[in-house]
Protein backbone atom coordinates (compact mmCIF):
# COMPACT_ATOMS: atom_id res chain seq x y z
CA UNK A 1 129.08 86.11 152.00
CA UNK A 2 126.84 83.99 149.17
CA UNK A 3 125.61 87.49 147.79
CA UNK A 4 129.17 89.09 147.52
CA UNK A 5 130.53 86.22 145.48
CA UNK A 6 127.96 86.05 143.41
CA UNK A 7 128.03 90.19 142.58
CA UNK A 8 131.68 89.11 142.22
CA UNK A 9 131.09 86.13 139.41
CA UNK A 10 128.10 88.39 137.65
CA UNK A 11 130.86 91.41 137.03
CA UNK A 12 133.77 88.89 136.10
CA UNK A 13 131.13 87.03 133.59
CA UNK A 14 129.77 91.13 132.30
CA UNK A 15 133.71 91.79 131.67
CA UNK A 16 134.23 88.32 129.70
CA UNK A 17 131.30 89.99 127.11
CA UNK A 18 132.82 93.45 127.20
CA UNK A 19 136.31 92.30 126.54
CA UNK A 20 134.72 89.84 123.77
CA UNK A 21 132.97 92.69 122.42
CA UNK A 22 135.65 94.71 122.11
CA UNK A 23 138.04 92.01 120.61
CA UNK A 24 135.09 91.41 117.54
CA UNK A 25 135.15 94.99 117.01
CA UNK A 26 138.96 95.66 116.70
CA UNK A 27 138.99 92.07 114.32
CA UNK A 28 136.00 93.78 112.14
CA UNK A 29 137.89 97.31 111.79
CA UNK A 30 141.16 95.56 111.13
CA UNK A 31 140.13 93.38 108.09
CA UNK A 32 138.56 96.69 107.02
CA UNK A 33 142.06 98.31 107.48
CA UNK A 34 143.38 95.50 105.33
CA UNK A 35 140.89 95.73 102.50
CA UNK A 36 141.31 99.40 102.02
CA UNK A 37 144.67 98.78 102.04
CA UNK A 38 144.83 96.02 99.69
CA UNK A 39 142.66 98.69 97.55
CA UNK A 40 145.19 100.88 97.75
CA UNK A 41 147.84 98.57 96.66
CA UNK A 42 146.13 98.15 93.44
CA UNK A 43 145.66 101.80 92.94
CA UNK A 44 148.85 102.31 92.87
CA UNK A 45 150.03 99.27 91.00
CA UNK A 46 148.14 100.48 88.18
CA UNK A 47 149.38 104.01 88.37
CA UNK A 48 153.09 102.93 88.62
CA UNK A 49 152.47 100.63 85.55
CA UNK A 50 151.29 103.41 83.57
CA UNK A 51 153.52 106.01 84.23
CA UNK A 52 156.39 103.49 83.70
CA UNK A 53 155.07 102.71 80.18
CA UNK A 54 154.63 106.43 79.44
CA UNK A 55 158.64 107.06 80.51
CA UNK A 56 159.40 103.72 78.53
CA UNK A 57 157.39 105.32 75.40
CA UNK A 58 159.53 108.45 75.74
CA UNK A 59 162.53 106.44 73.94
């Protein structure tokens, strides 16, 4: 019985480091996510700005 519980502990403790793994890797692509769209935000910040000057120029 030793052996099975040990086969037993060595997949729970293999599962800790995949589900770990996989938690770093969704936390990496999200702060990407957030960047970009942070980046985005400006972008368009910018263009808003402009083309509301250009329609408050038309006056």
């Amino acid at each position: 019985m030793g052996f099975w519980s040990d086969e037993e502990a060595q997949v729970s403790i293999e599962m800790i480091i995949v589900a770990a793994a996989l938690i770093a890797v969704a936390v990496v692509f999200i702060s990407q996510l957030q960047n970009t769209a942070e980046k985005g935000k400006k972008a368009l910040e910018k263009s808003t700005d402009k083309a509301f000057d250009e329609i408050a120029d038309i006056k």
